[in-house]
C-alpha atoms as a PDB file:
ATOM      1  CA  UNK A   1       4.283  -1.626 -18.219  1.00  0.00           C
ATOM      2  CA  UNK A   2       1.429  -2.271 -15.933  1.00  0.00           C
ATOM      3  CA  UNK A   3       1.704  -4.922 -12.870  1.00  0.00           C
ATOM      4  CA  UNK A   4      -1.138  -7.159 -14.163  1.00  0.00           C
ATOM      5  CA  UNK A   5      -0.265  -6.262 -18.197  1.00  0.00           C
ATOM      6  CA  UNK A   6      -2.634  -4.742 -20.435  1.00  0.00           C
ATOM      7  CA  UNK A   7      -4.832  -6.048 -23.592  1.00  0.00           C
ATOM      8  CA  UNK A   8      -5.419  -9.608 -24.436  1.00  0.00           C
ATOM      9  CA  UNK A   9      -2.662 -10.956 -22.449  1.00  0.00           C
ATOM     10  CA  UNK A  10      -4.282  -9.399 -19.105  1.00  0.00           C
ATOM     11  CA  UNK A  11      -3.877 -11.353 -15.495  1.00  0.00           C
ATOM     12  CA  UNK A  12      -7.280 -13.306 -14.677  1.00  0.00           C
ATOM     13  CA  UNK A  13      -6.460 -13.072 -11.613  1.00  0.00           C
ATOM     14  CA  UNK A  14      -6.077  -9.078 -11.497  1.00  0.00           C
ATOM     15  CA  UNK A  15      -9.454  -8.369  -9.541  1.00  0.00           C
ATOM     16  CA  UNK A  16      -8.805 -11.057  -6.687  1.00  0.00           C
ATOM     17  CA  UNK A  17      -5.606  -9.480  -6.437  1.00  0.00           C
ATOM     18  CA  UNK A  18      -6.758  -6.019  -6.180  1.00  0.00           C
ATOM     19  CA  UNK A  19      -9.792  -7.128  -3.785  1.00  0.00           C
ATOM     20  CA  UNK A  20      -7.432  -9.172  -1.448  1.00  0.00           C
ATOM     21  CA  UNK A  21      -5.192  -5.783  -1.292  1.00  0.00           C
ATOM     22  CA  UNK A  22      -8.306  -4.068   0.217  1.00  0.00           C
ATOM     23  CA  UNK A  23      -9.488  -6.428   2.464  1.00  0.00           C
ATOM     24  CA  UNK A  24      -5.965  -6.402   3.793  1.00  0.00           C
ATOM     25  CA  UNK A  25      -5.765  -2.882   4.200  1.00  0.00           C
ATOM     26  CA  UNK A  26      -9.563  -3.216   5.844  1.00  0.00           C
ATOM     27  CA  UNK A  27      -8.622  -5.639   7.982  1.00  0.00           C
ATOM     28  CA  UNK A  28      -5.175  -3.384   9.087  1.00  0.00           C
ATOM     29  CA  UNK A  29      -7.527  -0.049   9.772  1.00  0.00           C
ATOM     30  CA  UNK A  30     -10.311  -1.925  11.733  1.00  0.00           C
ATOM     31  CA  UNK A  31      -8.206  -3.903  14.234  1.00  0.00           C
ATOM     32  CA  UNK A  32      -4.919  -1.140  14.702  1.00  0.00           C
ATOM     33  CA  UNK A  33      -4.474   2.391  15.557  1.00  0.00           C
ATOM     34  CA  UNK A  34      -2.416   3.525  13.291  1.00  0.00           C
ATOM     35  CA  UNK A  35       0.579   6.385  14.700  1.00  0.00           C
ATOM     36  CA  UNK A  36       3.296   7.936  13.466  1.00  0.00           C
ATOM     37  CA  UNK A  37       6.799   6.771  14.763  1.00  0.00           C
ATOM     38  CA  UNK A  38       8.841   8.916  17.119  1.00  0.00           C
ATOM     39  CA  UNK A  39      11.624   9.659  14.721  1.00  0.00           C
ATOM     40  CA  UNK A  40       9.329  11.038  12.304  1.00  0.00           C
ATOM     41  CA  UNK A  41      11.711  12.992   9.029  1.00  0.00           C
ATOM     42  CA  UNK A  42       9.381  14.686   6.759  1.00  0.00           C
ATOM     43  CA  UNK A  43       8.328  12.431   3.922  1.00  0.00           C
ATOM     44  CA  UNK A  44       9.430  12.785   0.302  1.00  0.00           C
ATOM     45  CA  UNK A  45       8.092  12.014  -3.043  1.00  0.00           C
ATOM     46  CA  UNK A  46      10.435   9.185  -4.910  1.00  0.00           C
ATOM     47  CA  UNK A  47       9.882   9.722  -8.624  1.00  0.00           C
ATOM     48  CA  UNK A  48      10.615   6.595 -10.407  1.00  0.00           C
ATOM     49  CA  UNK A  49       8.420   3.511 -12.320  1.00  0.00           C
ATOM     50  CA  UNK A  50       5.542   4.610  -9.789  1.00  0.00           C
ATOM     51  CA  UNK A  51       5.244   7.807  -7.259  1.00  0.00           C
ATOM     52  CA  UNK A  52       6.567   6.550  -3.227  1.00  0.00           C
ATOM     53  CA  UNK A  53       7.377   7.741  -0.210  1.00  0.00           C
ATOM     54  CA  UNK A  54      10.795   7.829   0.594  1.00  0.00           C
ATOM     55  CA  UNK A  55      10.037   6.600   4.416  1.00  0.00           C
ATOM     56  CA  UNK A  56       6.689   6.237   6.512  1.00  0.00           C
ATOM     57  CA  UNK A  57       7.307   5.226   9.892  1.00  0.00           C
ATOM     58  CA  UNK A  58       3.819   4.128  11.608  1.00  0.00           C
ATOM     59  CA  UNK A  59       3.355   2.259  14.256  1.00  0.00           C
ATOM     60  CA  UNK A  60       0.572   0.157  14.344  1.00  0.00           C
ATOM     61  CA  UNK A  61      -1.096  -0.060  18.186  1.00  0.00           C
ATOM     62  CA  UNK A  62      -4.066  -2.765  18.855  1.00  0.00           C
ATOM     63  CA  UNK A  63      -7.616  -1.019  19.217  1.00  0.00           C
END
């Protein structure tokens, strides 16, 4: 199973999606500084549907 499904029955909207994500993550990296937290653990891979981190505690500080 893919998020925006697969073959004929494919989300239209998959590319807006996928190009709002960026300029999200853009918009995040231009106007922050991002840190990691005090209380930093190490991170772990979760293994299930998709590959995650099991915690990643940032703190975002204004440039």
């Amino acid at each position: 199973m893919t998020p925006f499904g697969g073959g004929p029955r494919m989300c239209p909207g998959r590319y807006l999606a996928l190009v709002e994500a960026k300029t999200v993550l853009a918009s995040i990296v231009r106007n922050f500084h991002l840190e990691p937290s005090a209380d930093t653990r190490p991170v772990r891979e979760l293994y299930t549907f998709t590959m995650n981190p099991s915690h990643l505690p940032v703190r975002l500080l204004p440039r």
